[in-house]
C-alpha atoms as a PDB file:
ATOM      1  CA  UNK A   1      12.234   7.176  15.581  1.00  0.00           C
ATOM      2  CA  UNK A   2      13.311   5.891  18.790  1.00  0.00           C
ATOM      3  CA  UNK A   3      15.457   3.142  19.573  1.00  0.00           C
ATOM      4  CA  UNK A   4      12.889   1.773  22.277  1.00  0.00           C
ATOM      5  CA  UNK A   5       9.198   1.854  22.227  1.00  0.00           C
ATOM      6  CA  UNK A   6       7.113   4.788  23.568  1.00  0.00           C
ATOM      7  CA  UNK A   7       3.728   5.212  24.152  1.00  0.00           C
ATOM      8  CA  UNK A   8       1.380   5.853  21.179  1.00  0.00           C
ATOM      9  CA  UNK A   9       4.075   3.159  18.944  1.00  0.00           C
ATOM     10  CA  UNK A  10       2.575   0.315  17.166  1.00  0.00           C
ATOM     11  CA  UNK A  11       4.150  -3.182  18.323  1.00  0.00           C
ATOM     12  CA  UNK A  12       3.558  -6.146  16.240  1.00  0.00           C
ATOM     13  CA  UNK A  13       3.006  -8.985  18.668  1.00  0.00           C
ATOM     14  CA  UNK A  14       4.257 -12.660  17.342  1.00  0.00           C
ATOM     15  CA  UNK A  15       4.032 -15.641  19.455  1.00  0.00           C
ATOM     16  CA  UNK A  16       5.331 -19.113  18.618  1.00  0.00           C
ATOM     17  CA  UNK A  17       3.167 -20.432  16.207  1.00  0.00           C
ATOM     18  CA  UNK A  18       3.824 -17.200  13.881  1.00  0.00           C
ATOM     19  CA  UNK A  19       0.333 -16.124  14.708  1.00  0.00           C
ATOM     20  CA  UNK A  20       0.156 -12.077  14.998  1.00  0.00           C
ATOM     21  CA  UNK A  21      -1.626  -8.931  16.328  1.00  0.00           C
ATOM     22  CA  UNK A  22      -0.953  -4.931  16.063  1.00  0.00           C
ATOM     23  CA  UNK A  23      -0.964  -2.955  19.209  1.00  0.00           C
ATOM     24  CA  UNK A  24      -1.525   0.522  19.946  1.00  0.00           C
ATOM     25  CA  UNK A  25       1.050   0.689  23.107  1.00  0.00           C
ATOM     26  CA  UNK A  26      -0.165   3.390  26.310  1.00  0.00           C
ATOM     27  CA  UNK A  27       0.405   3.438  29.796  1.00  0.00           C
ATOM     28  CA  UNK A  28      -1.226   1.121  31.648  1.00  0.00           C
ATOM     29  CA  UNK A  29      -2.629  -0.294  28.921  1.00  0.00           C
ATOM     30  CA  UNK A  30      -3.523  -4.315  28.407  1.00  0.00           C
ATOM     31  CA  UNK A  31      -4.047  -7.041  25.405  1.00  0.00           C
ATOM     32  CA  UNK A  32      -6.170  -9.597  25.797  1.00  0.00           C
ATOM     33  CA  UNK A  33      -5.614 -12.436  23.824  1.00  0.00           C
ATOM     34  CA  UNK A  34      -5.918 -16.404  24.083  1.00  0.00           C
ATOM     35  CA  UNK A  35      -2.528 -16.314  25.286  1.00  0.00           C
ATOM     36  CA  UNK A  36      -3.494 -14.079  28.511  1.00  0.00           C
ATOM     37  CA  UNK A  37      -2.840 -10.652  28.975  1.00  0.00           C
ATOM     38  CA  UNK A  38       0.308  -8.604  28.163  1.00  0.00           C
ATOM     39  CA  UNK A  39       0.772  -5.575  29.989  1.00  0.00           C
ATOM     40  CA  UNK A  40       1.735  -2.588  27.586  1.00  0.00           C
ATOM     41  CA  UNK A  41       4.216  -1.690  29.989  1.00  0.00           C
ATOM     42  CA  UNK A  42       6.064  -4.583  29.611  1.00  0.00           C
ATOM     43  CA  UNK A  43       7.428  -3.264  25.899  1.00  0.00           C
ATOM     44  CA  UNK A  44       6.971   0.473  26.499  1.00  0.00           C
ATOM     45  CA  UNK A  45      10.775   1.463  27.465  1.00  0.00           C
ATOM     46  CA  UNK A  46      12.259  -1.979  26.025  1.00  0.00           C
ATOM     47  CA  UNK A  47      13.782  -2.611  22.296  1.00  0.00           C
ATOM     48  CA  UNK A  48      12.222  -4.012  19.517  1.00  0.00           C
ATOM     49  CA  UNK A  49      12.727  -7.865  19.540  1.00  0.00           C
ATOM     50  CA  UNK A  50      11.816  -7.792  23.585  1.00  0.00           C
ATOM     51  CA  UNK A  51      10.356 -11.186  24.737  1.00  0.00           C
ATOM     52  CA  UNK A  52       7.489 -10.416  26.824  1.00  0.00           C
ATOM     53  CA  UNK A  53       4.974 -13.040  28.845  1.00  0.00           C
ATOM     54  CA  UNK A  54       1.550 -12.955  29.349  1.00  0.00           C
ATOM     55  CA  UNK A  55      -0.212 -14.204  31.983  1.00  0.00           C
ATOM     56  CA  UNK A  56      -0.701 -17.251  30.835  1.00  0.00           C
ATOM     57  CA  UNK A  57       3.560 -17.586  30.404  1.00  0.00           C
ATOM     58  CA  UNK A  58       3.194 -17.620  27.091  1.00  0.00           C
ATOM     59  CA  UNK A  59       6.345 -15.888  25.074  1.00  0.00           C
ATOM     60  CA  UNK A  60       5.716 -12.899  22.414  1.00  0.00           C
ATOM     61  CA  UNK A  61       7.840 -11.125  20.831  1.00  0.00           C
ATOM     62  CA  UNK A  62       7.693  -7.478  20.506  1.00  0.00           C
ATOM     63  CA  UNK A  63       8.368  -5.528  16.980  1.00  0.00           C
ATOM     64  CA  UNK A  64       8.001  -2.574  14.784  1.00  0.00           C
ATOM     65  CA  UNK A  65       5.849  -3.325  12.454  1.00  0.00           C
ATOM     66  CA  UNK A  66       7.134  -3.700   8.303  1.00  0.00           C
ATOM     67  CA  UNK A  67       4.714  -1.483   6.328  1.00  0.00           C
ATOM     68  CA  UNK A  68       3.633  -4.857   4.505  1.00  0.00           C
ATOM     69  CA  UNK A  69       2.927  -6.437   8.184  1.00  0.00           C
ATOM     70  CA  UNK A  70       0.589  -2.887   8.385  1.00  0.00           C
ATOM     71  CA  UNK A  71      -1.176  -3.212   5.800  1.00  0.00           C
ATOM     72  CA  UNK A  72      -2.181  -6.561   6.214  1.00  0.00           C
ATOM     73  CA  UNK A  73      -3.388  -6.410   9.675  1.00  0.00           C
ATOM     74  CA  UNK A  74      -4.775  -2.435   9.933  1.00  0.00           C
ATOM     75  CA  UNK A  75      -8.316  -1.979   9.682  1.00  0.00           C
ATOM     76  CA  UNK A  76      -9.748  -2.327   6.282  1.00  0.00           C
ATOM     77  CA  UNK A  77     -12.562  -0.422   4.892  1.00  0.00           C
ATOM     78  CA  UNK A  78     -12.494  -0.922   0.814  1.00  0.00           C
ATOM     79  CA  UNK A  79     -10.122  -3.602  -0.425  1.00  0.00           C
ATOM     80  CA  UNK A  80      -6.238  -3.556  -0.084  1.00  0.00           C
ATOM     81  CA  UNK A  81      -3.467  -3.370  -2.423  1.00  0.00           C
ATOM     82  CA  UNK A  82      -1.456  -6.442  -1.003  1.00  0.00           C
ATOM     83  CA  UNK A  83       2.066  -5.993  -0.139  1.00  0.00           C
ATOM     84  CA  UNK A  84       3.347  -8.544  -3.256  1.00  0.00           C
ATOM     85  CA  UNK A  85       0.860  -5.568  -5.847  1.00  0.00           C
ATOM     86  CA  UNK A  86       2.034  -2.305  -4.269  1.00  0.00           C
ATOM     87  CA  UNK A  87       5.825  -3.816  -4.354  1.00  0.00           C
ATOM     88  CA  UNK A  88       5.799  -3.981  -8.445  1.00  0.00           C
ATOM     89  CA  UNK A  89       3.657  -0.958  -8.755  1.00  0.00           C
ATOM     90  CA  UNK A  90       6.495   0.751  -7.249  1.00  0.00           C
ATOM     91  CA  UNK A  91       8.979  -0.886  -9.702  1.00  0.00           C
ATOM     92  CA  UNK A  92       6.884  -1.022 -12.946  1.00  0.00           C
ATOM     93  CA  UNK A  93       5.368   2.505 -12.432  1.00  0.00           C
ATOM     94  CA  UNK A  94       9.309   3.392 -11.646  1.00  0.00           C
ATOM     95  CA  UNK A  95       7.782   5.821  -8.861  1.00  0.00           C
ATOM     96  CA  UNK A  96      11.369   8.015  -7.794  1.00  0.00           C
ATOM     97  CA  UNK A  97      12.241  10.025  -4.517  1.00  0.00           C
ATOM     98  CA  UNK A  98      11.007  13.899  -6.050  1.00  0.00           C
ATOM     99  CA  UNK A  99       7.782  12.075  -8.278  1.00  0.00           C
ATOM    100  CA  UNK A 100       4.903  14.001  -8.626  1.00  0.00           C
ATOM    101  CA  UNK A 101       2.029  11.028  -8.340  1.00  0.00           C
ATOM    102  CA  UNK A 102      -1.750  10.694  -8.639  1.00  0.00           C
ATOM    103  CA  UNK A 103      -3.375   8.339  -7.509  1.00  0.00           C
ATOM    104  CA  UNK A 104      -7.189   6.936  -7.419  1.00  0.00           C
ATOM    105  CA  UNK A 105      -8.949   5.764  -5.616  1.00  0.00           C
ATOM    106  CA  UNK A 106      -7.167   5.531  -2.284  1.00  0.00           C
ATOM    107  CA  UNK A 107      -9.021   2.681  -0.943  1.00  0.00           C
ATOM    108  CA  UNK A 108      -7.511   1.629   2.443  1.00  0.00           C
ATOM    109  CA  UNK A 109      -4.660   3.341   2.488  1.00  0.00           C
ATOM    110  CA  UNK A 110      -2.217   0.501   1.337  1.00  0.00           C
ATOM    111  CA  UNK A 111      -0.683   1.932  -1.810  1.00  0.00           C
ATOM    112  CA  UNK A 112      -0.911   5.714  -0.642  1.00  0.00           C
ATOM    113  CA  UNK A 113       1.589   4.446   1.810  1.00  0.00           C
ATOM    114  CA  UNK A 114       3.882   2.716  -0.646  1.00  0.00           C
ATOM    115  CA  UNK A 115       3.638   5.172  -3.245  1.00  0.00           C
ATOM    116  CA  UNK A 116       4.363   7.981  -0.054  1.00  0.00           C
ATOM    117  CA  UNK A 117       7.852   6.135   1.285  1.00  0.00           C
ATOM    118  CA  UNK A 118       8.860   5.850  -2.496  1.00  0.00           C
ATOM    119  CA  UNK A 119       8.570  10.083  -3.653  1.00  0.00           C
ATOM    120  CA  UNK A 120      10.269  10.931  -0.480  1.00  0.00           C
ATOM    121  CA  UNK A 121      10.072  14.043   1.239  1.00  0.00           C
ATOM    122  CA  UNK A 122      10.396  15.803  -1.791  1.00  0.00           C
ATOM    123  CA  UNK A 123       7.483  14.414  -3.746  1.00  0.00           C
ATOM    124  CA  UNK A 124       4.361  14.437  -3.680  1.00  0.00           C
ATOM    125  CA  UNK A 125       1.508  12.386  -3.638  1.00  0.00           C
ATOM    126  CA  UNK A 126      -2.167  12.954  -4.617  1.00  0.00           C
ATOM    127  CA  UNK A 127      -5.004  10.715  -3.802  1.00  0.00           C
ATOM    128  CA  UNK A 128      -8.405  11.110  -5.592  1.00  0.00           C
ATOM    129  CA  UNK A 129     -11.708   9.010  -4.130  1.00  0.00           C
ATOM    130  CA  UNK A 130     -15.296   9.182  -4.724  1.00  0.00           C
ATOM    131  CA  UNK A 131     -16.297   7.913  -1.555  1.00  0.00           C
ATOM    132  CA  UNK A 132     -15.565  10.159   1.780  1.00  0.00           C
ATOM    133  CA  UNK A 133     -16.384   6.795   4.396  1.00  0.00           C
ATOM    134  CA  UNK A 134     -13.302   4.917   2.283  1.00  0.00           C
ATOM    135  CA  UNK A 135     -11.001   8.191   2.086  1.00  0.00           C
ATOM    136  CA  UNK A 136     -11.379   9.118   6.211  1.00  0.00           C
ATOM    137  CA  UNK A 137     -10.585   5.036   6.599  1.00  0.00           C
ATOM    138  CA  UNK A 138      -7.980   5.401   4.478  1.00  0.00           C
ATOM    139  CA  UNK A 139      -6.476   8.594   6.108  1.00  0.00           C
ATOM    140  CA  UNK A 140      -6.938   6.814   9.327  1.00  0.00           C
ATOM    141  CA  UNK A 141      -4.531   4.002   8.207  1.00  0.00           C
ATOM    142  CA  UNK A 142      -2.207   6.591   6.806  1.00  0.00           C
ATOM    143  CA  UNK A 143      -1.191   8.665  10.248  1.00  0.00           C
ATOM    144  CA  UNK A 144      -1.569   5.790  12.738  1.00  0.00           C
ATOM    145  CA  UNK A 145       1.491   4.373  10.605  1.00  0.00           C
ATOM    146  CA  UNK A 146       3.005   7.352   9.342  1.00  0.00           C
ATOM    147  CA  UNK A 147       1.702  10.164  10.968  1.00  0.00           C
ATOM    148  CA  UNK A 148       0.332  13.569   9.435  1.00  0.00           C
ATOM    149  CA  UNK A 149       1.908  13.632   5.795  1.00  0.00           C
ATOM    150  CA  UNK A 150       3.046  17.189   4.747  1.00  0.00           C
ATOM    151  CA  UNK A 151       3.300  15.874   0.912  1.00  0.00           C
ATOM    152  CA  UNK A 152       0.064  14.205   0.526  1.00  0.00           C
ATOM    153  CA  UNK A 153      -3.170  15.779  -1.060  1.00  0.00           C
ATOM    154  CA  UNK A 154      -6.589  13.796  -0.856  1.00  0.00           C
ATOM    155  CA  UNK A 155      -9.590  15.299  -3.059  1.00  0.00           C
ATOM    156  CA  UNK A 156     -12.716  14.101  -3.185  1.00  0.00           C
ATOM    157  CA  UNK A 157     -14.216  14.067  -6.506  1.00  0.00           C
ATOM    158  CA  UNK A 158     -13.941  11.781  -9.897  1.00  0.00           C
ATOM    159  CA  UNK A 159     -10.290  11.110 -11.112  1.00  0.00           C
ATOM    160  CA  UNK A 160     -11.858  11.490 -14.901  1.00  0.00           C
ATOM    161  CA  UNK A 161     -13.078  15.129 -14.607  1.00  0.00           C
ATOM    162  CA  UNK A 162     -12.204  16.470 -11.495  1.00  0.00           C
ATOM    163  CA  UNK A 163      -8.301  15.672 -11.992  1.00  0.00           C
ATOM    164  CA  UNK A 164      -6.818  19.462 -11.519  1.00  0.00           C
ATOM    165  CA  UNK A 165      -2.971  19.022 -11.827  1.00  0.00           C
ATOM    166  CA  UNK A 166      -0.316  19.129 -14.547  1.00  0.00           C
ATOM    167  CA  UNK A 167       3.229  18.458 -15.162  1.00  0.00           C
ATOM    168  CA  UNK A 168       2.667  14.967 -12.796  1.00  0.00           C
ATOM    169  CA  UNK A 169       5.837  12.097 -13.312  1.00  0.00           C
ATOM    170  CA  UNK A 170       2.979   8.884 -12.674  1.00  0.00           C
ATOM    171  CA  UNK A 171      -0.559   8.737 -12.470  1.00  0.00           C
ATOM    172  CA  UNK A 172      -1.860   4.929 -11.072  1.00  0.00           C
ATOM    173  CA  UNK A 173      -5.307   3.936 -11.263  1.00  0.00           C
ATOM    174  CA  UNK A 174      -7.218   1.410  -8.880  1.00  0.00           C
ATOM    175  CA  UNK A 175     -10.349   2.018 -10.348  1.00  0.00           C
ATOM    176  CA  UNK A 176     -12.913  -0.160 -12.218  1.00  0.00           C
ATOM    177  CA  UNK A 177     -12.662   2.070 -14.895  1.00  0.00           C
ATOM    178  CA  UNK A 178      -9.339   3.602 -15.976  1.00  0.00           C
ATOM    179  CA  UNK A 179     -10.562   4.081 -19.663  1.00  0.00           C
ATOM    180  CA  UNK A 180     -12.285   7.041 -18.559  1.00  0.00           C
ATOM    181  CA  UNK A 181      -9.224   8.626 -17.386  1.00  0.00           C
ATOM    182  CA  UNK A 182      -7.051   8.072 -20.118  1.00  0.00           C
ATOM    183  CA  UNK A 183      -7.550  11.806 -21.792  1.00  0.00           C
ATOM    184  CA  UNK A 184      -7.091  13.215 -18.424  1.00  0.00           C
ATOM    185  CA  UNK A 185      -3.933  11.695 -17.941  1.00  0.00           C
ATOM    186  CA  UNK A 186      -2.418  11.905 -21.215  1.00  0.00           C
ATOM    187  CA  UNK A 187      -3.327  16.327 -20.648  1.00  0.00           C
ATOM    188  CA  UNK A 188      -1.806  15.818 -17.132  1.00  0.00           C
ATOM    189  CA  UNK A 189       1.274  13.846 -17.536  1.00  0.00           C
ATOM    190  CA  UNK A 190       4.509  15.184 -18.836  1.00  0.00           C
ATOM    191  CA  UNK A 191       5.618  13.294 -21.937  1.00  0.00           C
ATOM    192  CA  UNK A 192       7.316   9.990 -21.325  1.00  0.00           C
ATOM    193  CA  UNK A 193       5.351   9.880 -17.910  1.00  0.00           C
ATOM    194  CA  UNK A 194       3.875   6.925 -16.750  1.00  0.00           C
ATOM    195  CA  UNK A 195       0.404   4.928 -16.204  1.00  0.00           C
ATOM    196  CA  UNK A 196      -0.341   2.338 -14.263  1.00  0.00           C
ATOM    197  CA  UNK A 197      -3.981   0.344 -13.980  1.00  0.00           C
ATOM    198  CA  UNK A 198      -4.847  -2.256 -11.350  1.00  0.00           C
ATOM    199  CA  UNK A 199      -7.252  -4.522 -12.607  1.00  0.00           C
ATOM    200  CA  UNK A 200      -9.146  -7.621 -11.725  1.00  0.00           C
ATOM    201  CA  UNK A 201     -10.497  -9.149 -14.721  1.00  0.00           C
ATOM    202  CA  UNK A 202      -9.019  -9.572 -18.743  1.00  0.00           C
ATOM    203  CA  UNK A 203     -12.266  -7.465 -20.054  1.00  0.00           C
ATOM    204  CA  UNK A 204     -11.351  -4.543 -18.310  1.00  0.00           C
ATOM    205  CA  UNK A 205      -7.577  -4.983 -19.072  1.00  0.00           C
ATOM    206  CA  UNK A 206      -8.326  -4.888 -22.886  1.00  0.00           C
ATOM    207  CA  UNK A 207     -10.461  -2.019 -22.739  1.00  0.00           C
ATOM    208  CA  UNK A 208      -8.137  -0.002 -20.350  1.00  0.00           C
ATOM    209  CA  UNK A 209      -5.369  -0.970 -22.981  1.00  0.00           C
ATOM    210  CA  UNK A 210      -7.527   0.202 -26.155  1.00  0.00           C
ATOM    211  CA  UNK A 211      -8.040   3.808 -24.774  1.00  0.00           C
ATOM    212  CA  UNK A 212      -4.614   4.429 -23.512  1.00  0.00           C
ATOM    213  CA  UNK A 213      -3.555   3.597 -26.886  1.00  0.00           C
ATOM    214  CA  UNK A 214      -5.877   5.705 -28.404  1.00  0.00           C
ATOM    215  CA  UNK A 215      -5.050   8.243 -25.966  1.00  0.00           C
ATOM    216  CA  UNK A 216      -1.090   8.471 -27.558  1.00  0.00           C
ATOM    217  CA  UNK A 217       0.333   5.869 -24.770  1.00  0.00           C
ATOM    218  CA  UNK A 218       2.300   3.057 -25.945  1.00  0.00           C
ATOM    219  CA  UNK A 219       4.908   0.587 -24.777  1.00  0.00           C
ATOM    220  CA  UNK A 220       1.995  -1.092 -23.021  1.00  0.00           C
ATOM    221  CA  UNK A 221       2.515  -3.999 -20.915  1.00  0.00           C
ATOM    222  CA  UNK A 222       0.877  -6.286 -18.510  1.00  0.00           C
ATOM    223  CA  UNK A 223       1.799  -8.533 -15.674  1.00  0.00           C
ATOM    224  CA  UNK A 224       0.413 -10.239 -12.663  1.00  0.00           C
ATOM    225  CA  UNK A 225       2.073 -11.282  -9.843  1.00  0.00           C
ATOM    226  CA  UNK A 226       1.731 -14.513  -7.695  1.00  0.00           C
ATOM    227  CA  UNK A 227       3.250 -14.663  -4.065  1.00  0.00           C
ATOM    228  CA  UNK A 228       4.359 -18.145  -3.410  1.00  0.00           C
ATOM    229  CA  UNK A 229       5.600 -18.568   0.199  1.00  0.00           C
ATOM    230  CA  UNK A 230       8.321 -21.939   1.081  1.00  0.00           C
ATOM    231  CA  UNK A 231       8.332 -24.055   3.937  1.00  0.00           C
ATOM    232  CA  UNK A 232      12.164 -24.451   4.971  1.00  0.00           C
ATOM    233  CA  UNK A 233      12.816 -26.459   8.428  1.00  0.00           C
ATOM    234  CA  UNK A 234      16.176 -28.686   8.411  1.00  0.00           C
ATOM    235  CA  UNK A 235      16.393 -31.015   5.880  1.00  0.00           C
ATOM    236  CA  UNK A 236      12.236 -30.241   5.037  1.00  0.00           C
ATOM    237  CA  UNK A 237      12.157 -27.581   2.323  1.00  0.00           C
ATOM    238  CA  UNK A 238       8.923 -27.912   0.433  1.00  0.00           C
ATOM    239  CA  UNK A 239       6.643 -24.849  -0.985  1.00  0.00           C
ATOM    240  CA  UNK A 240       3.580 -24.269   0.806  1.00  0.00           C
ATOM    241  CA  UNK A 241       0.344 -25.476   0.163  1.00  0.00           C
ATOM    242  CA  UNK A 242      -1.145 -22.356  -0.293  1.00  0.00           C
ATOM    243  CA  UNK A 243      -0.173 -19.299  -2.001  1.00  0.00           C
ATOM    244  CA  UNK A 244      -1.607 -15.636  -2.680  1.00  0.00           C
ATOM    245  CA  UNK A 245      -2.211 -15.962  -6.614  1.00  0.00           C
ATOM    246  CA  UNK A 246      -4.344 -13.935  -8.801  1.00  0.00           C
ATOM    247  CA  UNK A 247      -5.076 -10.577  -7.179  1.00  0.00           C
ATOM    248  CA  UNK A 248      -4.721  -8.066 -10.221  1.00  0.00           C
ATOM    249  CA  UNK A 249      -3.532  -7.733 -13.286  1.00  0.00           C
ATOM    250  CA  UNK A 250      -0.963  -4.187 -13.601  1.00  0.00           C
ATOM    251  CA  UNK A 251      -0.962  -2.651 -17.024  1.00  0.00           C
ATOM    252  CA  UNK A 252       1.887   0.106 -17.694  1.00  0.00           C
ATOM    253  CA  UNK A 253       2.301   2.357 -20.365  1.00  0.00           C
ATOM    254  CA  UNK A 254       4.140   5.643 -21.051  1.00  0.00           C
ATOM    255  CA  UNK A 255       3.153   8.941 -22.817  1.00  0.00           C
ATOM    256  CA  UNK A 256       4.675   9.564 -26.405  1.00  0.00           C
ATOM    257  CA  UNK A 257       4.911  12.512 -27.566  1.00  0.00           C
ATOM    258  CA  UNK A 258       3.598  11.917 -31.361  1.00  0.00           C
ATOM    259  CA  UNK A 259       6.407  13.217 -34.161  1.00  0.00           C
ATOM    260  CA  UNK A 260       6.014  16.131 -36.062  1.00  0.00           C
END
C-alpha cells in the first residue's frame, strides 16, 4: 500500500465533532457534505492524517480507514457482525494464519473480512449463503476494502447439505439455525477442530448446544460481549451513556474424537 493516497483509496473523513464519512477518492472528484465541499484532490497525493478544508473552512481530517471503521460505515445489505463480535470470534474460534475456515452465511461481508486478515495468505476461507442479492452485497464490501481475494470461495447453496469440503481447522455459523449443520460439520472438521454459532436469542443457543453435543462436540461454551465506550476529557472521565450491549450470544465447541 502506498504511503500517500491514490485514486480509487478509501479515505475516512473525520471532522471535529468525531462525526464521519467513507470516500471513494478520483480525480476531480467532490464530497458534499454540511460542512461544504472537499475536493478529492485535496488528499489524493497527501498522507494519511492530512487536514483538508472545505468550502465552508471547516477542518477534516483525512485517514485510512480501520477495517472496524469499514464495516461500520460500508453499505449494508443483511445485518453486520459488529467489530466488538467478529473481534472474539477471531479469538474464541482461535482462527490461525494457514486455517482452513467455513463460514455461513456471509451476510455483509463483515466477518468474511475478519476471518480473511486472520488465515493469511495461506488460508483459506469459504463462505456459504442462500441468498445471491446478500452474497453480491457482500462481495461488493469485500474488494472495495480488500480487493479481489485469491483465498476466498463463496457458494451458493445450504451450509447443512450442500457443505462439500473436508479436513477444514473452523467452521462458524451466522445462521438461525446451526443445529442443522452440526452432522455436517462434525464429517467436515478434523478432530479437535472448532465451531462457532452466532446467535441472537437463549432458545436457539440451547438447541444449537443440544445437537453439537449430540453430534460428538464438547467443551461447549458461551459468551456475549458488551462494548462499553468512556468519556475521558481532563479531569472528566465518566463512561458513556450509551453502550453497544446485547448483539449475540457466541457458542464454541470442539470436535472429540470418541475413545475406542
Amino acid at each position: 500500500m502506498s504511503v500517500t493516497f491514490g485514486p480509487g483509496d478509501l479515505a475516512l473523513l473525520v471532522d471535529r465533532k468525531s462525526r464521519q464519512w467513507l470516500v471513494d477518492l478520483r480525480p476531480g472528484g467532490e464530497f458534499h457534505s454540511h460542512a461544504g465541499v472537499l475536493r478529492h484532490d485535496d488528499i489524493i497525493g497527501a498522507s494519511p492524517g492530512v487536514e483538508v478544508r472545505t468550502t465552508s473552512g471547516t477542518t477534516v481530517t483525512a485517514l485510512r480507514p480501520t477495517l472496524a471503521e469499514y464495516v461500520l460505515k460500508m453499505r449494508r445489505g443483511a445485518q453486520i457482525v459488529y467489530p466488538k463480535d467478529s473481534a472474539a470470534i477471531v479469538m474464541l474460534a482461535d482462527v490461525f494464519p494457514g486455517a482452513r475456515v467455513v463460514e455461513a452465511g456471509i451476510g455483509s461481508g463483515a466477518l468474511t473480512m475478519a476471518l480473511l486478515r486472520a488465515v493469511g495468505e495461506r488460508g483459506h476461507v469459504t463462505s456459504y449463503e442462500i441468498r445471491q442479492d446478500h452474497a453480491d452485497h457482500a462481495i461488493a464490501n469485500i474488494e472495495r476494502f480488500m480487493g479481489k481475494v485469491p483465498n476466498h470461495r463463496l457458494c451458493i447453496g445450504d451450509v447443512a447439505t450442500d457443505l462439500d469440503e473436508d479436513v477444514l481447522d473452523r467452521i462458524v455459523l451466522d445462521l438461525p439455525e446451526p443445529w442443522r449443520v452440526a452432522p455436517a460439520a462434525r464429517r467436515a472438521l478434523v478432530p479437535g477442530g472448532i465451531v462457532l454459532t452466532y446467535l441472537p436469542t437463549v432458545p436457539q443457543v440451547q438447541q444449537a448446544v443440544t445437537a453439537l453435543e449430540e453430534s460428538g462436540f464438547g467443551m461447549l461454551d458461551t459468551v456475549e460481549v458488551l462494548h462499553r465506550t468512556w468519556n475521558v476529557s481532563g479531569a472528566s472521565v465518566r463512561p458513556d451513556h450509551r453502550m453497544v450491549a446485547h448483539t449475540g450470544f457466541l457458542t464454541v465447541g470442539r470436535l472429540l474424537v470418541p475413545a475406542t
